[in-house]
Protein backbone atom coordinates (compact mmCIF):
# COMPACT_ATOMS: atom_id res chain seq x y z
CA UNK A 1 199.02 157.58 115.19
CA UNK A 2 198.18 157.05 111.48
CA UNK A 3 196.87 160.81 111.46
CA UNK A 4 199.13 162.66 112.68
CA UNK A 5 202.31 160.97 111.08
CA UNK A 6 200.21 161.47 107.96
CA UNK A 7 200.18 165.29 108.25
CA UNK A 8 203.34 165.64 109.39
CA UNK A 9 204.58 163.81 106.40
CA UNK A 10 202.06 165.49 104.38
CA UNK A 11 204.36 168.78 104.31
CA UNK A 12 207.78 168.28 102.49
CA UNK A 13 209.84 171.01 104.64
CA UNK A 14 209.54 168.72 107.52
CA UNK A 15 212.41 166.65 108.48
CA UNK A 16 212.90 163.37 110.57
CA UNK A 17 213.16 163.75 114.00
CA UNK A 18 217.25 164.36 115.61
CA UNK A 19 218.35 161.25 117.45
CA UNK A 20 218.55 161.64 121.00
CA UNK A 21 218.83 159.85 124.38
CA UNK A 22 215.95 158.38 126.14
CA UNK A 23 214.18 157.77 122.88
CA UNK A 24 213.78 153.91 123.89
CA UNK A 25 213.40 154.44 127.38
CA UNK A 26 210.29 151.58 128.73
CA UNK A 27 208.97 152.88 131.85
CA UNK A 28 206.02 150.98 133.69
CA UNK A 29 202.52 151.74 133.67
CA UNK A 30 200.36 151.51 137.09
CA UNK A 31 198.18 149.92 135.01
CA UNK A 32 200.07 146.92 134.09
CA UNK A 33 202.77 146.32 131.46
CA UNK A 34 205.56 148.89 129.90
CA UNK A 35 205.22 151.32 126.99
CA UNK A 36 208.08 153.80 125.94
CA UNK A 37 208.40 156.82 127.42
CA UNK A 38 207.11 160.10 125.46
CA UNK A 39 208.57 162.92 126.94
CA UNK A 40 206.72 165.58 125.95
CA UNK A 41 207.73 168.36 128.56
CA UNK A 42 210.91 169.69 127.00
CA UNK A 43 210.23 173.29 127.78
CA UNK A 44 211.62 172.23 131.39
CA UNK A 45 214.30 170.23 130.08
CA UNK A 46 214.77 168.61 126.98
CA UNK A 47 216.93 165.21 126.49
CA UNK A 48 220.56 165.38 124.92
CA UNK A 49 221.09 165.04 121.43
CA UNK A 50 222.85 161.89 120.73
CA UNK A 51 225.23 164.38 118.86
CA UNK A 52 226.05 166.01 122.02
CA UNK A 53 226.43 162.82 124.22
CA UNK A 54 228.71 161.19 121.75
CA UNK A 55 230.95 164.81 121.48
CA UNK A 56 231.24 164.65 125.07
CA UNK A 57 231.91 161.08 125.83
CA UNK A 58 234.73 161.29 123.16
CA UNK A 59 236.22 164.54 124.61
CA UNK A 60 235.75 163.40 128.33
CA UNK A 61 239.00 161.22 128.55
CA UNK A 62 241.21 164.39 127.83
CA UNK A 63 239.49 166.36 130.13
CA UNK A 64 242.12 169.06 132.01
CA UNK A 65 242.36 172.15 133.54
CA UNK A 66 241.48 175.27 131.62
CA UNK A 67 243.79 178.06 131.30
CA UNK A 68 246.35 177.89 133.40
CA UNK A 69 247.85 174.05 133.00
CA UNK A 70 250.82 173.39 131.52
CA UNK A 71 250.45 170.01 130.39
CA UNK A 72 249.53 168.39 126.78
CA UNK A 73 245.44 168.20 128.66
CA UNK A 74 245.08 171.45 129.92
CA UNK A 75 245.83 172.60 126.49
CA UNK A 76 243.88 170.95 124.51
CA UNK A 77 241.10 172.05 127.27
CA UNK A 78 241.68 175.33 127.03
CA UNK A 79 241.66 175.56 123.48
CA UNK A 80 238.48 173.44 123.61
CA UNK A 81 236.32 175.74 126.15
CA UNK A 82 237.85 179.21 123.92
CA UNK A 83 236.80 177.13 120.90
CA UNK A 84 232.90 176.69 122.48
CA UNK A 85 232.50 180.14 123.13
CA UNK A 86 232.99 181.26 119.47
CA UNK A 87 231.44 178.56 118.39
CA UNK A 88 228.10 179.89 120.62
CA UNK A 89 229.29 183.42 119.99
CA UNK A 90 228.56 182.20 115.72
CA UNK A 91 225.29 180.59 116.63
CA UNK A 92 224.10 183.63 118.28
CA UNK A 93 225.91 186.16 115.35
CA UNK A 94 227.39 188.03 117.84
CA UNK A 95 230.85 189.16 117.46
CA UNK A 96 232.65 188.73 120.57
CA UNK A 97 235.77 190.95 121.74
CA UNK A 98 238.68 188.15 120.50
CA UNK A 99 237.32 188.38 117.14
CA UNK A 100 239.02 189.48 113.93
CA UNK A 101 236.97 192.41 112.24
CA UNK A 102 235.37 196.03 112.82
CA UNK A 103 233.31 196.46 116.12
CA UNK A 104 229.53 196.61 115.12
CA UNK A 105 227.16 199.42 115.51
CA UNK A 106 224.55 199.34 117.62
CA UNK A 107 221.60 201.85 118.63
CA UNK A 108 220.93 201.95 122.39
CA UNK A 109 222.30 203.05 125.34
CA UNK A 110 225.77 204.72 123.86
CA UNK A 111 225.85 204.40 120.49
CA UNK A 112 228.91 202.55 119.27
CA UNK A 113 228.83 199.06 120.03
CA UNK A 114 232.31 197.53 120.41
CA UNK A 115 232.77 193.62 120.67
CA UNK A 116 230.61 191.59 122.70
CA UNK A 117 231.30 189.58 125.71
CA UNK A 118 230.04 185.81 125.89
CA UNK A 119 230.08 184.43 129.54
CA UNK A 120 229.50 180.97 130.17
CA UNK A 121 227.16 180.61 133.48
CA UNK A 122 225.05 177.57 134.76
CA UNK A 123 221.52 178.67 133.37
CA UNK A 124 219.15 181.61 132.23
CA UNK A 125 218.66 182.44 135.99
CA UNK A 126 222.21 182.90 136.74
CA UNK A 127 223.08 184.90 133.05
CA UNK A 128 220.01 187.22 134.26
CA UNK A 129 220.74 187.53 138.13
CA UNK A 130 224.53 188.21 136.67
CA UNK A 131 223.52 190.69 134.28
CA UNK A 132 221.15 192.41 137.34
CA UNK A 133 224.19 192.71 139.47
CA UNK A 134 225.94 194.15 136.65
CA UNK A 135 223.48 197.20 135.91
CA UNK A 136 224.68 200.87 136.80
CA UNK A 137 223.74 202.59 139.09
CA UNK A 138 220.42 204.35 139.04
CA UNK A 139 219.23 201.92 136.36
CA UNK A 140 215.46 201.25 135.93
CA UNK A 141 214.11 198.07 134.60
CA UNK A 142 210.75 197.56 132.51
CA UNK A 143 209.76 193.94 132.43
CA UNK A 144 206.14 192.54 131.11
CA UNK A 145 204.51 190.00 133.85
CA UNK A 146 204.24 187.68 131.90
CA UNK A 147 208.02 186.56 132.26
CA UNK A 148 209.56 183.54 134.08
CA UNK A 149 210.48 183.82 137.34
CA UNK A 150 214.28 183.83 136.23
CA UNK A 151 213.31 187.35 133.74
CA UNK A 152 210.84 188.57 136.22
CA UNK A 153 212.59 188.57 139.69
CA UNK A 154 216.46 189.38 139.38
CA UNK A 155 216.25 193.17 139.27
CA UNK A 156 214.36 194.20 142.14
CA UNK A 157 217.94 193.57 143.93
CA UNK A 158 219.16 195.88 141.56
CA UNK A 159 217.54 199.04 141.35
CA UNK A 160 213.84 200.53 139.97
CA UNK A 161 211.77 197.75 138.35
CA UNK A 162 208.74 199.12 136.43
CA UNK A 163 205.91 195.93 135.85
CA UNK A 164 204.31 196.54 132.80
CA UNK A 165 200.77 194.86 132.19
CA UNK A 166 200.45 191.59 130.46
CA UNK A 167 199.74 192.66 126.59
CA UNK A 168 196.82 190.95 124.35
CA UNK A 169 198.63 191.64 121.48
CA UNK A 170 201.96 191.72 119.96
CA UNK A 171 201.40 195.25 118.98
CA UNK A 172 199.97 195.97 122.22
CA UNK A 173 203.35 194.90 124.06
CA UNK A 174 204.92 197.67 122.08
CA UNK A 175 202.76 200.18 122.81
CA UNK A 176 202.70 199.47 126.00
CA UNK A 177 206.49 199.78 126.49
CA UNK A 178 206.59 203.24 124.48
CA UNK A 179 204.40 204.10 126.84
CA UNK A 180 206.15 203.15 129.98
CA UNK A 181 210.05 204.25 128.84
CA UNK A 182 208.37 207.41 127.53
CA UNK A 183 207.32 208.17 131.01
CA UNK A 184 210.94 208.10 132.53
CA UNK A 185 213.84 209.99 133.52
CA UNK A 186 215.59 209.90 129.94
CA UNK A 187 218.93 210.47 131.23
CA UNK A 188 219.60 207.67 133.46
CA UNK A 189 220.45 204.16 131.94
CA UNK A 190 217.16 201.97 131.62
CA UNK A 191 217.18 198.00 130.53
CA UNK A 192 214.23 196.33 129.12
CA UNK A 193 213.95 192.00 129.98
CA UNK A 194 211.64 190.47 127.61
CA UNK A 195 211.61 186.63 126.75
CA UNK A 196 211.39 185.54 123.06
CA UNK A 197 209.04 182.98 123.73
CA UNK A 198 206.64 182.37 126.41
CA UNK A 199 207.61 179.28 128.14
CA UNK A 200 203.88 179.01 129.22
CA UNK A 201 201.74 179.60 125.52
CA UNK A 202 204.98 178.93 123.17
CA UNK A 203 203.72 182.62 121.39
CA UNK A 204 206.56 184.61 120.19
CA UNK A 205 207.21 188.03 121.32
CA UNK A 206 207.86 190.91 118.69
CA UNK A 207 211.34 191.03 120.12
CA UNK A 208 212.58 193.31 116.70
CA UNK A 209 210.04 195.50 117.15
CA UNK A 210 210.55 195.75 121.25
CA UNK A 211 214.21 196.47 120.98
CA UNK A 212 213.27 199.57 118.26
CA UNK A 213 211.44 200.95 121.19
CA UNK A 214 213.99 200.72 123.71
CA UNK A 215 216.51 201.81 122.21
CA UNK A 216 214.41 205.00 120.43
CA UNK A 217 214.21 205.77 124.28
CA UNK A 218 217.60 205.52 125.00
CA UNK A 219 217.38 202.04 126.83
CA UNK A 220 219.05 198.65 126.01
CA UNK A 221 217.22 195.28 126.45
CA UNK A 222 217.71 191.58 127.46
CA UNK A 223 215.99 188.79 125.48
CA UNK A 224 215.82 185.56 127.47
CA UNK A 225 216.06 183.30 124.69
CA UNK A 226 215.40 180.10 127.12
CA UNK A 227 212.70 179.05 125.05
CA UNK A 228 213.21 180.55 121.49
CA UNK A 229 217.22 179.38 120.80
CA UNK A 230 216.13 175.64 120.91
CA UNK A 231 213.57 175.97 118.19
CA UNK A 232 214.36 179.18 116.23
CA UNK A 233 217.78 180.97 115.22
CA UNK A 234 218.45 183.80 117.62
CA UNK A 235 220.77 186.60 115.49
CA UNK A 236 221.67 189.51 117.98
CA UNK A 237 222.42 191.43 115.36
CA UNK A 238 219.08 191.14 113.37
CA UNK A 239 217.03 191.12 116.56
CA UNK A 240 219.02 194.07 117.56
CA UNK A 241 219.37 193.11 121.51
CA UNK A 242 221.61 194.04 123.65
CA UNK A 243 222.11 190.82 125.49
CA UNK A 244 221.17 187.37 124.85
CA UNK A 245 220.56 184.88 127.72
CA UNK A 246 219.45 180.79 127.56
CA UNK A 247 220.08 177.57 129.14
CA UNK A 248 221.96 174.03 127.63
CA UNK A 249 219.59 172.15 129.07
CA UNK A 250 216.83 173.55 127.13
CA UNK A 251 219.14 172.84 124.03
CA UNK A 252 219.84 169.49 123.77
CA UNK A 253 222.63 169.96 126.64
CA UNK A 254 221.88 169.40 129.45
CA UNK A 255 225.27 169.35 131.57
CA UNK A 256 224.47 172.32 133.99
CA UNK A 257 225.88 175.22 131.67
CA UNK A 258 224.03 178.30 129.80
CA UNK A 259 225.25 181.47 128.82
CA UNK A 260 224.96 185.82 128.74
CA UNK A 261 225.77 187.25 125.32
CA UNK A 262 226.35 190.56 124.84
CA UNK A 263 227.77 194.12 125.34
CA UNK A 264 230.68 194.39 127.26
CA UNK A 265 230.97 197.64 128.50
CA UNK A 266 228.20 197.42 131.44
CA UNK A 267 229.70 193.69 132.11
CA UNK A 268 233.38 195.35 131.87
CA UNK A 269 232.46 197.96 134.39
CA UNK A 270 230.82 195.81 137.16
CA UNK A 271 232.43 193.93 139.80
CA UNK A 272 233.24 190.48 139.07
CA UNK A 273 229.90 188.31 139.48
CA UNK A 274 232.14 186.17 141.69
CA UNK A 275 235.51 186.94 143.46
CA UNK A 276 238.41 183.87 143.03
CA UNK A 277 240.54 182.69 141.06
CA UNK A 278 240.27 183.02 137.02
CA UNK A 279 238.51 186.55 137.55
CA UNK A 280 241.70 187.85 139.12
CA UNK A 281 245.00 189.61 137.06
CA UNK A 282 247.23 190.28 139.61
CA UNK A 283 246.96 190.25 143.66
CA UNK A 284 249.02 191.88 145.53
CA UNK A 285 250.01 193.04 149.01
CA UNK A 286 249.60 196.69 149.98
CA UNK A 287 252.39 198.24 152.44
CA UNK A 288 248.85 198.49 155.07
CA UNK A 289 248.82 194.91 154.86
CA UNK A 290 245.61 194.46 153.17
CA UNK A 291 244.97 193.31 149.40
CA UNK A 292 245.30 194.91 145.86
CA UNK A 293 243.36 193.15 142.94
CA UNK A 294 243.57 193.59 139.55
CA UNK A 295 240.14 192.17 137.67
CA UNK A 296 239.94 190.66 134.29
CA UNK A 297 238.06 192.75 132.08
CA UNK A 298 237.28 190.23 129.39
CA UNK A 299 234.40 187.63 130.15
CA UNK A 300 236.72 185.52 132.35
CA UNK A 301 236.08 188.82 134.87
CA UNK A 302 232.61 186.53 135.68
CA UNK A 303 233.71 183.43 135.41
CA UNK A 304 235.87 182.85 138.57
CA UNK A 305 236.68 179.35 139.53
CA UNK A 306 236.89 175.97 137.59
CA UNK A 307 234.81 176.46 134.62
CA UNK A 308 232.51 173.93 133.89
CA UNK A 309 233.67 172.80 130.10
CA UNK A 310 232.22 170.07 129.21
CA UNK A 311 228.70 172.07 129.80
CA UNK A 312 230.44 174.80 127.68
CA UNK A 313 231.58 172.12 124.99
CA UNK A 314 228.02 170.70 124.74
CA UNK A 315 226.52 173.72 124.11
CA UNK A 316 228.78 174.28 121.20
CA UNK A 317 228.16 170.69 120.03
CA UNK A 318 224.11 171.16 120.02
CA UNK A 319 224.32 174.67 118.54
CA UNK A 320 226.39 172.93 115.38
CA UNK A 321 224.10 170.02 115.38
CA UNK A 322 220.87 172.57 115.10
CA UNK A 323 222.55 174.70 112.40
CA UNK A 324 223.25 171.39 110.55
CA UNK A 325 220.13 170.38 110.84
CA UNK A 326 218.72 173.75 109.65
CA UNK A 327 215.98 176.33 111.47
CA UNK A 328 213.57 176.11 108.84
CA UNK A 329 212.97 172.76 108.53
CA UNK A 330 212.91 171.82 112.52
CA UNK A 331 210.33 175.33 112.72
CA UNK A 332 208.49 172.92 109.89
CA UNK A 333 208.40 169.71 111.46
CA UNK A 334 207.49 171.30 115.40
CA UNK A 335 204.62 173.46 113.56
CA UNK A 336 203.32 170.25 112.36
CA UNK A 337 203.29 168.39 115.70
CA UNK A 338 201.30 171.40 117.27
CA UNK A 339 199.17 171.08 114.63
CA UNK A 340 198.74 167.78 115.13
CA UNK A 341 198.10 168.54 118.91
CA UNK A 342 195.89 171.34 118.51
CA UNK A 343 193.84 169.48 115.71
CA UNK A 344 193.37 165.98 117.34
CA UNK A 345 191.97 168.12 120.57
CA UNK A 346 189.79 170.52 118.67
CA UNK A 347 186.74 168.53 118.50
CA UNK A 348 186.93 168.11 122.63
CA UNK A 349 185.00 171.17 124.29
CA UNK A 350 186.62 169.84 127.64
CA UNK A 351 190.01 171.03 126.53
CA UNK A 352 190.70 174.72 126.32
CA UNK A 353 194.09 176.29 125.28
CA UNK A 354 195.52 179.09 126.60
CA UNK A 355 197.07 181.90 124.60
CA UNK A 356 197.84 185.51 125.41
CA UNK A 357 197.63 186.72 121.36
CA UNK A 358 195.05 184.24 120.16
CA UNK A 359 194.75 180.61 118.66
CA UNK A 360 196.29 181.77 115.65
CA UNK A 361 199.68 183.40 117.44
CA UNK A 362 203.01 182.10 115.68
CA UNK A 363 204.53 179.86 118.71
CA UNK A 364 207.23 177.27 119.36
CA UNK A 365 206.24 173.83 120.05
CA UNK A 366 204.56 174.56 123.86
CA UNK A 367 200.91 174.55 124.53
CA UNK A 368 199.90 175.14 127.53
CA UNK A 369 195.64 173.88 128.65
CA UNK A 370 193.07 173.12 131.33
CA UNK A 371 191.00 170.67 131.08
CA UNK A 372 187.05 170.91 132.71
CA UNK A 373 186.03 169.11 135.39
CA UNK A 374 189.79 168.06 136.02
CA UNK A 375 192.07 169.04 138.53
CA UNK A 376 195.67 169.37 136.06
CA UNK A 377 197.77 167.85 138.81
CA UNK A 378 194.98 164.42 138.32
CA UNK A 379 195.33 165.15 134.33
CA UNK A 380 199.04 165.18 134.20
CA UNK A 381 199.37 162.28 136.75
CA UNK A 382 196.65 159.93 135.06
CA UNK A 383 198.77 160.75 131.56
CA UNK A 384 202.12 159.26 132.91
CA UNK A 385 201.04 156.17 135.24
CA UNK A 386 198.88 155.19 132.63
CA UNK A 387 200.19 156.03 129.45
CA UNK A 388 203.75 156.62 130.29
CA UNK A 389 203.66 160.10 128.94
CA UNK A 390 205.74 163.11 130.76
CA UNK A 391 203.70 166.51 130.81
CA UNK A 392 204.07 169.65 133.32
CA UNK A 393 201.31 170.68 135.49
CA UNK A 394 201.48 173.91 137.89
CA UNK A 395 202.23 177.38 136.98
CA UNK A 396 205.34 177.23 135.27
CA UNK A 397 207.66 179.47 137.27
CA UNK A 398 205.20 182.45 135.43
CA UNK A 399 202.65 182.45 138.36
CA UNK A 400 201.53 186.08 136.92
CA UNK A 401 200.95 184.92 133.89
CA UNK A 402 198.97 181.58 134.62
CA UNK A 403 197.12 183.14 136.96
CA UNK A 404 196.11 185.91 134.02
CA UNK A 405 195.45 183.56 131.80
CA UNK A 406 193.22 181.20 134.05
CA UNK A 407 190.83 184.44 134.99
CA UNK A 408 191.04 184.64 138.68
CA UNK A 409 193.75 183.47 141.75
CA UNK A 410 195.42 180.30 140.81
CA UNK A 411 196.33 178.91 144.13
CA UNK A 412 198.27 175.79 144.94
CA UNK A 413 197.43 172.42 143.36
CA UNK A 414 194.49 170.96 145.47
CA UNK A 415 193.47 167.40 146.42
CA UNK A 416 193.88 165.64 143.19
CA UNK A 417 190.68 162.98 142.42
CA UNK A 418 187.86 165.03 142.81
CA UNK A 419 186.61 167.82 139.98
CA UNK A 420 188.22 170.82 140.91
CA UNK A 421 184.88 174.00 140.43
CA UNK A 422 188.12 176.27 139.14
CA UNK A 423 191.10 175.22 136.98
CA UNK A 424 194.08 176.03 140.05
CA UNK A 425 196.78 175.59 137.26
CA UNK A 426 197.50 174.18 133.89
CA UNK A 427 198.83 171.56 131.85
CA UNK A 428 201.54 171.82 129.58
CA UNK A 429 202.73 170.02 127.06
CA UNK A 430 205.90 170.73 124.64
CA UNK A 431 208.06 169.13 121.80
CA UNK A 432 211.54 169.21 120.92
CA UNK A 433 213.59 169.09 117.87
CA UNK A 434 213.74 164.36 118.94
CA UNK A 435 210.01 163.75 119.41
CA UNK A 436 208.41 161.18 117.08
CA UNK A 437 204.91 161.45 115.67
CA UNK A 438 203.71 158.57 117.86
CA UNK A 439 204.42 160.70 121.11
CA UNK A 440 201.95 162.89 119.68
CA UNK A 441 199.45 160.64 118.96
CA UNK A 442 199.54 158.85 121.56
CA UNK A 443 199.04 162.12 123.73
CA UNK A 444 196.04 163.27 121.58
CA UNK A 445 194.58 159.67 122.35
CA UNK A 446 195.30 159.61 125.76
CA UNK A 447 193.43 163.06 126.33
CA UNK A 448 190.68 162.22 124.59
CA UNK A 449 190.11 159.06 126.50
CA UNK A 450 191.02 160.65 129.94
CA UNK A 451 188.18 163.08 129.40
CA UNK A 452 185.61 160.62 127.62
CA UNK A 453 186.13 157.95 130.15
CA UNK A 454 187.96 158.89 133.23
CA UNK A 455 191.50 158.01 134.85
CA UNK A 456 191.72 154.09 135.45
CA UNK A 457 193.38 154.64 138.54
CA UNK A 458 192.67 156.16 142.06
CA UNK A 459 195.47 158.80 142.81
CA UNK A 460 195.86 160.66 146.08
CA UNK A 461 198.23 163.65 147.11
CA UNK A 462 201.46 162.96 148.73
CA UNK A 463 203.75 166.17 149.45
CA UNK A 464 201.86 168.25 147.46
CA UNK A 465 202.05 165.72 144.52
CA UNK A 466 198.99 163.99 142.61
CA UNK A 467 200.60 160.02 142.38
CA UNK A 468 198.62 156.76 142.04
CA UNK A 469 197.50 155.32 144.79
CA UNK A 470 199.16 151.73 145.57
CA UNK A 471 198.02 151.42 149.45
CA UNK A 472 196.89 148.02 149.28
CA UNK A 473 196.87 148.27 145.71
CA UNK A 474 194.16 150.04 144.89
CA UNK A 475 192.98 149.33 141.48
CA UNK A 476 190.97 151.09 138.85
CA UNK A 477 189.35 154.45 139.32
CA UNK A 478 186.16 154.46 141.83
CA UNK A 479 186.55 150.08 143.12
């Protein structure tokens, strides 16, 4: 631990870590004893900033209904949930149609870009399945594999999907899409999907650069920003999208809400993502006795029902608390623990990273490694009954990608125990804007004595799942 707090306080830019919950969570070790939890797979879901919990526990006793309550509650709701989106709408420097002020310009796909819509949805996978069901017709879609599932999969519903090849390079991933939008019909409407950080390697994508191609072509593009908005400031305006999607529970809020950004003309145009109430103007009767509706055509058009505000209200929280707190110097301090990370490990031949752009690739704080001789589900299960430390293992919902990256067919997890003669998935571990310096450490330490000594447990699979093995308390490793 002395280490890596050292060079993490070594560099003045970095900044403490942001309270949040769960930081003195004790959770038991098979082994005997407690320790505190390190939870060190935020990429899948990182814990609430105490910011964000308090906001919400002070708001929750005026909770109302939203939009259409008369009483004292419902107003202050309503004026709390419009107040979230612009406060999201600022984060993301997107001007969105309610807003005082000149529409913006904007380069792709019909030149004049009028004010943006901001829909609040449940997650990344909803704000890109919405969008899919949104595109006109005769729209084709150009999407790398390397995406998540929730990028990767929404548009075959929709219309043409073009794959494009996984990219070595940043530079590469541009040419490669000049290539492929060169190649098609140039008058028919075209979206590009491309994520701003891989949730597998943590490398940024050249999302400026991939949006100057698009639109050159006369397409628009999508940036699933699941993984870049909660450790980098996402401008739409100086990445030049067209959309913007991510999740709350990747930033800091995890109460079941996320968000689509973006032009409104395509989102305008489309039938409402969900037919009810709140989506609707007027209904009528018609003389033939059957029904007349009138749609919204602002972003409560996709937002039919009860919306979910306190998810909306804690995203607005964590995106203050994150501007507050500044870019730069949380970008400092999660460069440091991956440095740390990547450092403590680099003297262990065992342990090999992956990466699509190199060793060297700017990333956000996810790594993603196997581990020789180890089966990952054993690794990640040996790192959390015995050192209480959380970690993914699997294929990350990017089972292109992995599989790429590994150099062959990554099937399912195996028999854990056992050395595996193939890596069948990964390990991956991530930070977040809350995790100490002894997380880390203890991490780096833990590796290093999982692959110097062995586990000190025998595991065994249960529903596909690697998990100690406590029939008839079995005890250490091999007895």
């Amino acid at each position: 631990m002395p280490a890596v707090a050292a060079a993490v306080a070594a560099d003045p830019s970095v900044c403490a870590p942001l309270p949040v919950l769960g930081r003195d969570v004790a959770v038991p070790l098979v082994t005997g004893g407690e320790v505190t939890y390190a939870a060190l797979d935020q990429a899948a879901s990182a814990p609430a900033l105490q910011r964000v919990w308090d906001d919400v526990a002070a708001y929750a006793p005026y909770y109302g209904s939203v939009h259409r309550g008369a009483g004292y509650l419902s107003q202050l709701s309503t004026d709390l949930f419009e107040n979230a989106r612009r406060t999201v709408a600022e984060f993301l420097d997107c001007r969105i149609e309610d807003s005082p002020g000149e529409a913006r310009s904007g380069k792709g796909g019909g030149g004049r870009r009028e004010g943006d819509q901001l829909v609040f949805t449940r997650s990344t996978t909803d704000s890109l399945n919405l969008l899919a069901a949104a595109l006109p017709d005769g729209c084709e879609v150009f999407v790398f594999e390397t995406e998540h599932h929730a990028a990767l999969l929404p548009w075959q519903r929709a219309g043409r999907v073009t794959f494009l090849d996984a990219p070595d390079s940043p530079a590469q991933a541009v040419a490669t899409l000049e290539r492929a939008l060169a190649a098609r019909d140039p008058h028919g409407p075209a979206l590009v999907c491309v994520t701003g950080a891989s949730n597998v390697t943590g490398e940024l994508w050249p999302v400026r650069e991939l949006a100057a191609a698009a639109h050159a072509h006369g397409a628009r593009i999508v940036l699933d920003a699941a993984q870049l908005a909660p450790h980098r400031a996402v401008s739409v305006r100086e990445l030049d999208v067209d959309w913007v999607a991510f999740s709350g529970h990747k930033l800091y809020a995890p109460f079941g809400s996320g968000v689509l950004a973006g032009r409104a003309d395509w989102l305008r145009d489309a039938e409402p993502y969900l037919a009810g109430g709140g989506a609707s103007r007027t209904v009528t009767r018609r003389a033939d006795g059957g029904v007349d509706v009138r749609w919204h055509e602002t972003a409560a058009r996709h937002e039919a029902g009860s919306p979910n505000v306190i998810g909306a209200y804690a995203i607005a929280s964590a995106c203050k608390a994150l501007n507050e707190a500044g870019f730069d110097a949380l970008a400092a301090r999660e460069e440091a623990l991956v440095r740390a990370v990547r450092d403590g490990l680099a003297d262990v031949p065992e342990v090999r990273f992956l990466s699509l752009f190199g060793d060297d690739a700017p990333r956000v704080g996810v790594l993603s490694f196997v581990v020789d001789g180890w089966n990952s589900s054993h690794f990640a299960a040996a790192l959390s009954a015995e050192y209480g430390i959380g970690v993914r293992d699997g294929l990350f919902c990017a089972h292109p990608l992995v599989r790429r990256l590994l150099g062959g067919d990554a099937g399912g997890a195996g028999e854990c125990g056992a050395p595996e003669a193939g890596a069948l998935n990964a390990i991956r571990v991530s930070v977040g804007v809350g995790t100490p310096e002894e997380h880390v450490a203890r991490f780096v330490r833990a590796v290093r004595e999982l692959v110097r000594d062995g586990a000190r447990w025998s595991y065994r699979t249960v529903d596909g799942r690697c998990v100690p093995d406590t029939s008839g308390q079995v005890g250490p490793s091999g007895v």
